[in-house]
N, C-alpha and C. Protein backbone atom coordinates (compact mmCIF):
# COMPACT_ATOMS: atom_id res chain seq x y z
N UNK A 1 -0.18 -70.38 -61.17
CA UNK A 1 0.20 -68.99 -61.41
C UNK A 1 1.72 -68.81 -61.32
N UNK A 2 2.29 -69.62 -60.36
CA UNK A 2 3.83 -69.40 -60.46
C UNK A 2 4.64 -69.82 -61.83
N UNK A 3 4.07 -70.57 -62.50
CA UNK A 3 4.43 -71.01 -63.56
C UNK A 3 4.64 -69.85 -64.74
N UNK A 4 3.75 -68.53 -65.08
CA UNK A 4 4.65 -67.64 -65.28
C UNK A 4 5.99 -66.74 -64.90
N UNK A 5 5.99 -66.92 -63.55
CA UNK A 5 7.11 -66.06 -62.92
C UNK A 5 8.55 -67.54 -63.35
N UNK A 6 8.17 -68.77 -63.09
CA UNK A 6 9.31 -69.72 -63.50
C UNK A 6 9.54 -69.46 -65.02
N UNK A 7 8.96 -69.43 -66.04
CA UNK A 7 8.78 -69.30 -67.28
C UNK A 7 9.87 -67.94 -67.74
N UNK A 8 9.51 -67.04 -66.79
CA UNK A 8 10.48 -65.60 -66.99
C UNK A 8 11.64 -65.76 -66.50
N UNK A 9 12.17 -66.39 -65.23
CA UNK A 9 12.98 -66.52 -64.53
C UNK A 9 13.78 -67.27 -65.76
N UNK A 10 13.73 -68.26 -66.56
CA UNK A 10 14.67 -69.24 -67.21
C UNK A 10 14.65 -68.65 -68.70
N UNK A 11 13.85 -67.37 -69.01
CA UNK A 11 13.89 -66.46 -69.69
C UNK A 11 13.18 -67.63 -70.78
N UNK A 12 12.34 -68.28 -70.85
CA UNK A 12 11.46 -68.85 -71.74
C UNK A 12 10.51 -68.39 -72.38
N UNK A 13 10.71 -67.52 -73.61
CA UNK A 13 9.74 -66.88 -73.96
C UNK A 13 8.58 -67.30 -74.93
N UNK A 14 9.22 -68.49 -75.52
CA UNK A 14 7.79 -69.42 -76.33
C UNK A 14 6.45 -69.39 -74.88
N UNK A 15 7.65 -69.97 -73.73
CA UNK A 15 6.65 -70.84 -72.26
C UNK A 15 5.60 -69.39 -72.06
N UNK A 16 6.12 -68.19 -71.88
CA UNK A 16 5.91 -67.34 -71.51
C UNK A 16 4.29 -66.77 -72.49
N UNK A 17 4.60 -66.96 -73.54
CA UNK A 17 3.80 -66.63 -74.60
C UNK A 17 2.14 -67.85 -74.16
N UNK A 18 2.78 -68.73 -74.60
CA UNK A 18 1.89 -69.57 -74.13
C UNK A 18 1.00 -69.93 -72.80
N UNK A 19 1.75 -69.37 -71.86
CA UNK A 19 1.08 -69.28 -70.56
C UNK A 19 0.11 -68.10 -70.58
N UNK A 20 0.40 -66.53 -71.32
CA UNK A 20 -0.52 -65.74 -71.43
C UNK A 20 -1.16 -65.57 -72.52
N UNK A 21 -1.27 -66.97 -73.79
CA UNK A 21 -2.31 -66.80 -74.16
C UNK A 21 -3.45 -68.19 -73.88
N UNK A 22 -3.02 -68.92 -72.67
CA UNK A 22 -4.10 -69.88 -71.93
C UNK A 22 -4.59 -68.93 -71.01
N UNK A 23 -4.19 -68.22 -70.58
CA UNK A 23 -4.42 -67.86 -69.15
C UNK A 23 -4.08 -66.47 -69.38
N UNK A 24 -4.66 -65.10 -69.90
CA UNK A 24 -4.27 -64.19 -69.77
C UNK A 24 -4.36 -63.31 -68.77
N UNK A 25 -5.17 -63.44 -67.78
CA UNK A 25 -5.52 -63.06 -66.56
C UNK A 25 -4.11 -63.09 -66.00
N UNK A 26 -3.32 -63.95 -66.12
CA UNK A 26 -1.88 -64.17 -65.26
C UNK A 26 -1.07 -62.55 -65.39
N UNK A 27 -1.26 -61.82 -66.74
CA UNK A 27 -0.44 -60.74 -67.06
C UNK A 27 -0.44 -59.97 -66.30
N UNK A 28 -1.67 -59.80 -64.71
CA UNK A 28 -1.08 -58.46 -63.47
C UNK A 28 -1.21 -59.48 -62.27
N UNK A 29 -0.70 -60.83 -61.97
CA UNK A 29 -0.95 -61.93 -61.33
C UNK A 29 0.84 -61.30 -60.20
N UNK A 30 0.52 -61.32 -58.74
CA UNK A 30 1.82 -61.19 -58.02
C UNK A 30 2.52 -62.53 -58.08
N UNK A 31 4.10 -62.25 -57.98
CA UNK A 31 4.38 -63.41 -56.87
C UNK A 31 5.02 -63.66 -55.50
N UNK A 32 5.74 -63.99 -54.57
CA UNK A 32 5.27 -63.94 -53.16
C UNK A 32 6.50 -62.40 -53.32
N UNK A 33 7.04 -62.01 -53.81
CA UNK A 33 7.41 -60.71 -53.52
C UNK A 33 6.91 -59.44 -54.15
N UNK A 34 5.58 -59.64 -54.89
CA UNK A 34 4.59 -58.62 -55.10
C UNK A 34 5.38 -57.98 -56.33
N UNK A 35 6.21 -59.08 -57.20
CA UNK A 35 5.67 -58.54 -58.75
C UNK A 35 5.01 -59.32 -59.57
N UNK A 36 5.14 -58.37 -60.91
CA UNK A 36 4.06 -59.08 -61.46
C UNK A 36 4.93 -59.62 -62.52
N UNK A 37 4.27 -60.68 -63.95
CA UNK A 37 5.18 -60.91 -64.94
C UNK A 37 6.54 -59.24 -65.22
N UNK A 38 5.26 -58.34 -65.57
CA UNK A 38 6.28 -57.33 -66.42
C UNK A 38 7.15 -56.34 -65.45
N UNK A 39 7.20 -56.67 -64.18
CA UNK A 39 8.23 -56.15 -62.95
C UNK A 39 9.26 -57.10 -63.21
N UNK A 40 8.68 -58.46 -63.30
CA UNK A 40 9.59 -59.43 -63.03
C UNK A 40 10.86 -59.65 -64.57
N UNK A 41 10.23 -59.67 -65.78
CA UNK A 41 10.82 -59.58 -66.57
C UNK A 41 11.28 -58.31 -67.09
N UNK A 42 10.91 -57.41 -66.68
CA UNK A 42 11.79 -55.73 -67.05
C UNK A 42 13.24 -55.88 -66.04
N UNK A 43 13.04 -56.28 -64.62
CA UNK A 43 13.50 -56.46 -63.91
C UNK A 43 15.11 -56.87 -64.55
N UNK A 44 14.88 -58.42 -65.25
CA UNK A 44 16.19 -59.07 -65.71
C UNK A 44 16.45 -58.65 -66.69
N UNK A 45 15.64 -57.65 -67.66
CA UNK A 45 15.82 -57.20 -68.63
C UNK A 45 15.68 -57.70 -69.66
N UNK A 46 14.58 -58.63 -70.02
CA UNK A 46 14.35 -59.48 -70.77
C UNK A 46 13.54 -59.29 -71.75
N UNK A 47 14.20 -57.89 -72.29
CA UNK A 47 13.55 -57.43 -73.23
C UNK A 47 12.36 -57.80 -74.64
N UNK A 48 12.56 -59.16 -75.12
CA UNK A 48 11.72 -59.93 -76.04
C UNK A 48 10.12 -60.53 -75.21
N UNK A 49 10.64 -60.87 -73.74
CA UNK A 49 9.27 -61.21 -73.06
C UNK A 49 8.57 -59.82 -72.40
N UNK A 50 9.61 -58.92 -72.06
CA UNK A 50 8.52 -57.90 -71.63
C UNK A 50 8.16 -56.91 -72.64
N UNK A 51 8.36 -57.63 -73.95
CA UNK A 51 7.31 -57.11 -75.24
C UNK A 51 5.67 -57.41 -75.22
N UNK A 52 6.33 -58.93 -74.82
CA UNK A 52 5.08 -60.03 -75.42
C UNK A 52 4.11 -59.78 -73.86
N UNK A 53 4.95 -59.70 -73.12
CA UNK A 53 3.46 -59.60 -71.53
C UNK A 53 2.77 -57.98 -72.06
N UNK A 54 3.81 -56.75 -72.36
CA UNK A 54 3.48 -55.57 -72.89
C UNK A 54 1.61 -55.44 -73.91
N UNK A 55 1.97 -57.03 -75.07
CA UNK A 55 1.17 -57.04 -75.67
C UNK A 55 -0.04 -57.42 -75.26
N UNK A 56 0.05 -57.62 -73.89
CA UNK A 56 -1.51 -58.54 -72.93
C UNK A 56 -1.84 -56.81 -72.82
N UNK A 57 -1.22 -55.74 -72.58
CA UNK A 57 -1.92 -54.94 -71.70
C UNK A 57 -1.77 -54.78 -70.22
N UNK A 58 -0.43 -54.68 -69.61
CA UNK A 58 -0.84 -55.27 -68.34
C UNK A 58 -0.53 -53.77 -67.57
N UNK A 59 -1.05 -53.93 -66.87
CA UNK A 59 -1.29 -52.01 -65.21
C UNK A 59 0.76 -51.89 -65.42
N UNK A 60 0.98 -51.71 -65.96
CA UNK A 60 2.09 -50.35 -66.32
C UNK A 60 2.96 -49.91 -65.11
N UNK A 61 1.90 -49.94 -64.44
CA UNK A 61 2.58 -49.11 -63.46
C UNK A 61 2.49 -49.70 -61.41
N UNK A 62 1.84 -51.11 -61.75
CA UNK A 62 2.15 -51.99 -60.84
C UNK A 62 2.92 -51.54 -60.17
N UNK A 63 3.32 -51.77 -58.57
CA UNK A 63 4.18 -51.57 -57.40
C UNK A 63 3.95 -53.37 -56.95
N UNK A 64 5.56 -53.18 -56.85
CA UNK A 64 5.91 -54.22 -55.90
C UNK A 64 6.03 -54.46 -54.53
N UNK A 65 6.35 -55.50 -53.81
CA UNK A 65 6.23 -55.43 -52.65
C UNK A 65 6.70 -54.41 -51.98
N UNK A 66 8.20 -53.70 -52.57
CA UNK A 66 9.17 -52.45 -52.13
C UNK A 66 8.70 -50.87 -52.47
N UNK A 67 7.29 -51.51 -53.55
CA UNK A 67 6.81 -50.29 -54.15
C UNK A 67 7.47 -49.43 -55.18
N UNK A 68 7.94 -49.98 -55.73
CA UNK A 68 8.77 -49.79 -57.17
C UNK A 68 7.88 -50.58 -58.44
N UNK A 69 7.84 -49.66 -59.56
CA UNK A 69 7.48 -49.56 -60.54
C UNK A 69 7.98 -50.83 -61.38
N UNK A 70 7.63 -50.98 -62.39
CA UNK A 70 8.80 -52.07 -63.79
C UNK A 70 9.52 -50.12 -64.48
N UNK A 71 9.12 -49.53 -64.14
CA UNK A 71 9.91 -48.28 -65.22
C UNK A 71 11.30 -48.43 -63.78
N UNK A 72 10.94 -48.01 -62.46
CA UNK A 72 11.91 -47.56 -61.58
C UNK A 72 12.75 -48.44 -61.58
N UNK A 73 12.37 -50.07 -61.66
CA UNK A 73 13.44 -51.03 -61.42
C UNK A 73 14.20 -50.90 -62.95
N UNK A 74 13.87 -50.46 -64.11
CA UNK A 74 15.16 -50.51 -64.89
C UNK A 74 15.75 -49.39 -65.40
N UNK A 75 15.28 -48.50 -64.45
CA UNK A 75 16.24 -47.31 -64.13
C UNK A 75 17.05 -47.41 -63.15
N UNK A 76 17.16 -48.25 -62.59
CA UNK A 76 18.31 -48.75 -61.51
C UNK A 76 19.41 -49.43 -61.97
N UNK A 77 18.80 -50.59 -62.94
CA UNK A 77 19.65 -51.13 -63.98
C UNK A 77 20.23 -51.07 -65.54
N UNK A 78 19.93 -49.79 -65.59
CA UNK A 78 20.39 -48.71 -66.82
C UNK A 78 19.23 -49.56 -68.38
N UNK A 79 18.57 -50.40 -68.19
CA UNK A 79 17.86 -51.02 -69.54
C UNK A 79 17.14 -49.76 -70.11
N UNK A 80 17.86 -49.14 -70.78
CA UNK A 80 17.08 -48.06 -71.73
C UNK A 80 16.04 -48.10 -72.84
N UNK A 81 16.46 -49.17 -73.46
CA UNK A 81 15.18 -49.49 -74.22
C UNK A 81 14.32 -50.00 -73.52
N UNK A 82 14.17 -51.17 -72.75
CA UNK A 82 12.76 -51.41 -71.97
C UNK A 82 12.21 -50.13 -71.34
N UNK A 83 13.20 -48.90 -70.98
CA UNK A 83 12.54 -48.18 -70.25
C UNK A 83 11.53 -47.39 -71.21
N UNK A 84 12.34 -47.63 -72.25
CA UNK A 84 11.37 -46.91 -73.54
C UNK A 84 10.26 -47.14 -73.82
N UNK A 85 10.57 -48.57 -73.90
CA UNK A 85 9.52 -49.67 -74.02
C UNK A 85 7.54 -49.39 -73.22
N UNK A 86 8.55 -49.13 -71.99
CA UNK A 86 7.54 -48.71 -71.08
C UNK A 86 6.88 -47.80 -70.96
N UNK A 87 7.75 -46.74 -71.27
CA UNK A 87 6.92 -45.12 -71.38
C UNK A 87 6.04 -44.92 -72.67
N UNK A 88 6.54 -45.78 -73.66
CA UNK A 88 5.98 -46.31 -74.56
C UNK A 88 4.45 -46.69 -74.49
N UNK A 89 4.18 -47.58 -73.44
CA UNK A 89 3.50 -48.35 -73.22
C UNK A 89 2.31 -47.74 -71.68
N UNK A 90 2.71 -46.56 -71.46
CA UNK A 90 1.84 -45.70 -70.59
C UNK A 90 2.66 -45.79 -69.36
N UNK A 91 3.62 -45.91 -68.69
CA UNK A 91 4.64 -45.74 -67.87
C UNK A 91 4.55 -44.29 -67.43
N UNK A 92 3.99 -44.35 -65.73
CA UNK A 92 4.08 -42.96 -65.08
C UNK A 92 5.24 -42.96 -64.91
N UNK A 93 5.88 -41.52 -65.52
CA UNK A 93 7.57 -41.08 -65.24
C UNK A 93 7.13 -40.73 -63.92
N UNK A 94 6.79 -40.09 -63.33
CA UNK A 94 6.28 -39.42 -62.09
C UNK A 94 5.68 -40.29 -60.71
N UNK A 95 5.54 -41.22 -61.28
CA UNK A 95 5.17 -42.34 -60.34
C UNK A 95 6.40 -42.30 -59.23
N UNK A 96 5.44 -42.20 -57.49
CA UNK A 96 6.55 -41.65 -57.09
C UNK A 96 6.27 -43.75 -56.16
N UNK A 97 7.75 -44.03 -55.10
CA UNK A 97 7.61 -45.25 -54.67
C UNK A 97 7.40 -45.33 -53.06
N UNK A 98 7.69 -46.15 -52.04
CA UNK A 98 7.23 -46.08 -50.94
C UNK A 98 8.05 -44.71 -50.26
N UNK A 99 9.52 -44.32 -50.66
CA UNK A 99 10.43 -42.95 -49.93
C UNK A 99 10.34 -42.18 -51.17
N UNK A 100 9.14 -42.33 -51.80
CA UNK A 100 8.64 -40.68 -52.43
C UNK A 100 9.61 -40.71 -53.76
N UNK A 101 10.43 -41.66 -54.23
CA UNK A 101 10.79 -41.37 -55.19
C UNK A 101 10.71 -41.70 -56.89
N UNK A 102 11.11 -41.45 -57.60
CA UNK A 102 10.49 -41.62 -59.17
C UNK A 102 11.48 -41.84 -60.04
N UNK A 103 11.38 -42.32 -60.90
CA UNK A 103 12.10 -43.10 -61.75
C UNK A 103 13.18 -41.95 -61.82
N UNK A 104 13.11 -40.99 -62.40
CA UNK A 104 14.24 -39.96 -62.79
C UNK A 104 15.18 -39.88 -61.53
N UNK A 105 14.66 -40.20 -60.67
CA UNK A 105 15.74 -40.19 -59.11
C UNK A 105 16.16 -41.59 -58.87
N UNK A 106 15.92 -42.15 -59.48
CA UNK A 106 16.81 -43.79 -59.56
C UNK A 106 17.59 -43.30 -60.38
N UNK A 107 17.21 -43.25 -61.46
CA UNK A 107 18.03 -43.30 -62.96
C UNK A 107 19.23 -42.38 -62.45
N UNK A 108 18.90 -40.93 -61.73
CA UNK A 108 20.21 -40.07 -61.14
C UNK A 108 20.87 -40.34 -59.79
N UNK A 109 20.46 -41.36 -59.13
CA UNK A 109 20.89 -42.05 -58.41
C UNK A 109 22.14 -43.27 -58.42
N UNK A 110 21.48 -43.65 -59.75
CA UNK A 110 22.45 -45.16 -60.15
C UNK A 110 23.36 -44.44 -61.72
N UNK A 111 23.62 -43.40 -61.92
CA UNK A 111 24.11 -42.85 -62.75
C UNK A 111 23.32 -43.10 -64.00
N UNK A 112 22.22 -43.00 -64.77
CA UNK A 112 21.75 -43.90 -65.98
C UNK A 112 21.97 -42.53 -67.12
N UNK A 113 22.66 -41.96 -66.90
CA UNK A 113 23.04 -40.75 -68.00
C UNK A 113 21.58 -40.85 -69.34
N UNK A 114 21.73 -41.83 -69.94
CA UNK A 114 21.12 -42.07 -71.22
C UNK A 114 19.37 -42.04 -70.64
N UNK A 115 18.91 -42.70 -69.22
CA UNK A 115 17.90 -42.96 -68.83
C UNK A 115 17.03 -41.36 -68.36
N UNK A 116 18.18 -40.77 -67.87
CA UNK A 116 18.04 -39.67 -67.39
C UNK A 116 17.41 -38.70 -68.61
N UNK A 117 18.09 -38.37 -69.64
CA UNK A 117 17.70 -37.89 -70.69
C UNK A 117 16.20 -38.08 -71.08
N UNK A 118 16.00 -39.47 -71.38
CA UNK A 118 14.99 -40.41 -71.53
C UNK A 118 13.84 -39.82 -71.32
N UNK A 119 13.94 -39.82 -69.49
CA UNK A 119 12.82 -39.28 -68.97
C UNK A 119 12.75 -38.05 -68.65
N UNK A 120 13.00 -37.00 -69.14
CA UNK A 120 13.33 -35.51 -68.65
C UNK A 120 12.53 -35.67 -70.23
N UNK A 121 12.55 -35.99 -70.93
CA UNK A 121 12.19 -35.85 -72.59
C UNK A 121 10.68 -36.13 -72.78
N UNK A 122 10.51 -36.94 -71.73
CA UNK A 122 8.84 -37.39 -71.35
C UNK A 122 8.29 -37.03 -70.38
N UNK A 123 8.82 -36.12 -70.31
CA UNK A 123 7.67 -34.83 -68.68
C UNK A 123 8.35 -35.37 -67.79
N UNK A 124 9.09 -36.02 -66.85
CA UNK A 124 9.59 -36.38 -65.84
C UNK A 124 10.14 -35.05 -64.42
N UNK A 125 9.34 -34.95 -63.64
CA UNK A 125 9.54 -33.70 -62.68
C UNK A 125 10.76 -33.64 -62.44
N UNK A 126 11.62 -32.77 -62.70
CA UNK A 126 12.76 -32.03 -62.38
C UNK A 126 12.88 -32.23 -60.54
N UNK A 127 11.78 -31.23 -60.52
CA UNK A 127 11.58 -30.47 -59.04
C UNK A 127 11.46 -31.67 -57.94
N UNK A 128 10.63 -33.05 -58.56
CA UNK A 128 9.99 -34.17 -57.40
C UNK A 128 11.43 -34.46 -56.12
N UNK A 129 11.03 -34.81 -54.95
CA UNK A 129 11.73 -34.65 -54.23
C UNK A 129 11.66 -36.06 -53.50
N UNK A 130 12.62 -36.67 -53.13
CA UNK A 130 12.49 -38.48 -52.48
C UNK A 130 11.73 -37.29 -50.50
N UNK A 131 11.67 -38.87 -49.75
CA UNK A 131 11.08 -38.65 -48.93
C UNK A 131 12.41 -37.78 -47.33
N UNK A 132 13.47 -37.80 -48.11
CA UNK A 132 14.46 -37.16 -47.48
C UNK A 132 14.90 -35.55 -48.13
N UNK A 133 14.26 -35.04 -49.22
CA UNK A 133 14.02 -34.06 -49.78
C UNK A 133 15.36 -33.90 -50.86
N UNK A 134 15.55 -34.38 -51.70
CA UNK A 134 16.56 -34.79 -52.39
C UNK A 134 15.81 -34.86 -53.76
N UNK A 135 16.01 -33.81 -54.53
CA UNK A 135 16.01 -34.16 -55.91
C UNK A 135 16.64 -35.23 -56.97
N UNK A 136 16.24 -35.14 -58.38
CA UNK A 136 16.93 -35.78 -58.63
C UNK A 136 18.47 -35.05 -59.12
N UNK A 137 18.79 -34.04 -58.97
CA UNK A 137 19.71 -33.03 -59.39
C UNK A 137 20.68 -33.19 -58.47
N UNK A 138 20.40 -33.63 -57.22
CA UNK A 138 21.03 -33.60 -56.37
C UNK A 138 21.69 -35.12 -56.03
N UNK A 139 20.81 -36.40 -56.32
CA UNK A 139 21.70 -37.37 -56.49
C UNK A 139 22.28 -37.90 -57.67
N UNK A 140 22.10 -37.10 -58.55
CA UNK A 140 23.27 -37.10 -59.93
C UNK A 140 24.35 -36.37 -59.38
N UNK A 141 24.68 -35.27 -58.74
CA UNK A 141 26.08 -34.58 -58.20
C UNK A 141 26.52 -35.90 -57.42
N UNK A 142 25.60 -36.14 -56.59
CA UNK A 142 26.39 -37.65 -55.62
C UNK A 142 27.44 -38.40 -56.82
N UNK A 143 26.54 -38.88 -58.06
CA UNK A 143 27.86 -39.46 -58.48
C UNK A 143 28.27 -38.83 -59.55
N UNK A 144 28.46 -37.63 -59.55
CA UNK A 144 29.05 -36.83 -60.28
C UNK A 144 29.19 -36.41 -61.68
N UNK A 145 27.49 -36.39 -61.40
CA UNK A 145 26.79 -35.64 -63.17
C UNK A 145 26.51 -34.87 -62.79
N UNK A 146 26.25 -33.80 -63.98
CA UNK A 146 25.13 -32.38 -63.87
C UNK A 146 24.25 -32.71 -64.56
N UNK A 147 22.87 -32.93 -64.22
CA UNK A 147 21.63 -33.11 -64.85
C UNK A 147 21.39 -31.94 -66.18
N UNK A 148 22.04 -31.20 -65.68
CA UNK A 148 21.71 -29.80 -66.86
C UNK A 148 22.84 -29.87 -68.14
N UNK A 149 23.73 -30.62 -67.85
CA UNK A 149 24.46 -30.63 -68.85
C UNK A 149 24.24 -32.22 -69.87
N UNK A 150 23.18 -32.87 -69.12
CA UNK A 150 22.73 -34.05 -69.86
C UNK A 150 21.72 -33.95 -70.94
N UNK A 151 21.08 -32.51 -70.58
CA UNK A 151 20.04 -32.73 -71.53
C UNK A 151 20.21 -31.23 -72.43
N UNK A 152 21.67 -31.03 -72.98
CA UNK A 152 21.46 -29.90 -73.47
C UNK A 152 21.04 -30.36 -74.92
């Protein structure tokens, strides 16, 4: 089973292909830090393989060991098209993580301007609040956006 997570890691996407079509069961398979292929490859942003795991079908909306999403982790790292990719692909915007928070409060957290849009465009709660009561409106001012002026 680790042999997909090595396969992603060296960004091998023939290996990758081939491992989930011997073994497709592997596509919601953890590894010792509780992701799965498409956490792990959204993760590096490896956009061509987290097409092809996409095409197995795999739970979308998986939590990792930290309890983060594959949508939340590349709203941290601004990948806008995978994030597309994902919502695309049945991605809870609303999916909240272990301190209550949801992709739109990463994305306004780590500045993702473009991500932010993204998901405000696909129902994404305005109002949801992390587990310290913090919108996402409120950690876009942290780094010095206005959420309201992103999505005029």
């Amino acid at each position: 089973m680790e042999d997909i997570f090595n396969a992603i890691r060296s960004e091998n996407l023939d290996l990758v292909k081939s491992i989930l079509s011997q073994n497709p069961e592997t596509v919601n398979s953890k590894d010792g830090r509780g992701s799965t292929p498409l956490l792990l490859a959204s993760y590096y942003g490896f956009e061509e393989i987290t097409k092809a795991i996409l095409s197995y079908s795999p739970d979308v909306n998986a939590k990792d060991g930290s309890g983060n999403t594959a949508l939340m982790g590349v709203c941290f790292k601004g990948y806008h098209d995978i994030a597309k990719l994902l919502i695309e692909s049945g991605a809870n915007v609303n999916e909240k993580s272990y301190n209550e928070a949801t992709a739109l409060i990463y994305a306004a957290t780590f500045g993702q301007k473009e991500i932010i849009r993204l998901l405000i465009e696909h129902g994404a709660d305005m109002n949801a609040k992390d587990n310290k009561g913090f919108t996402a409106e409120m950690h876009a001012k942290n780094q010095g956006l206005e959420i309201s002026e992103l999505i005029k």
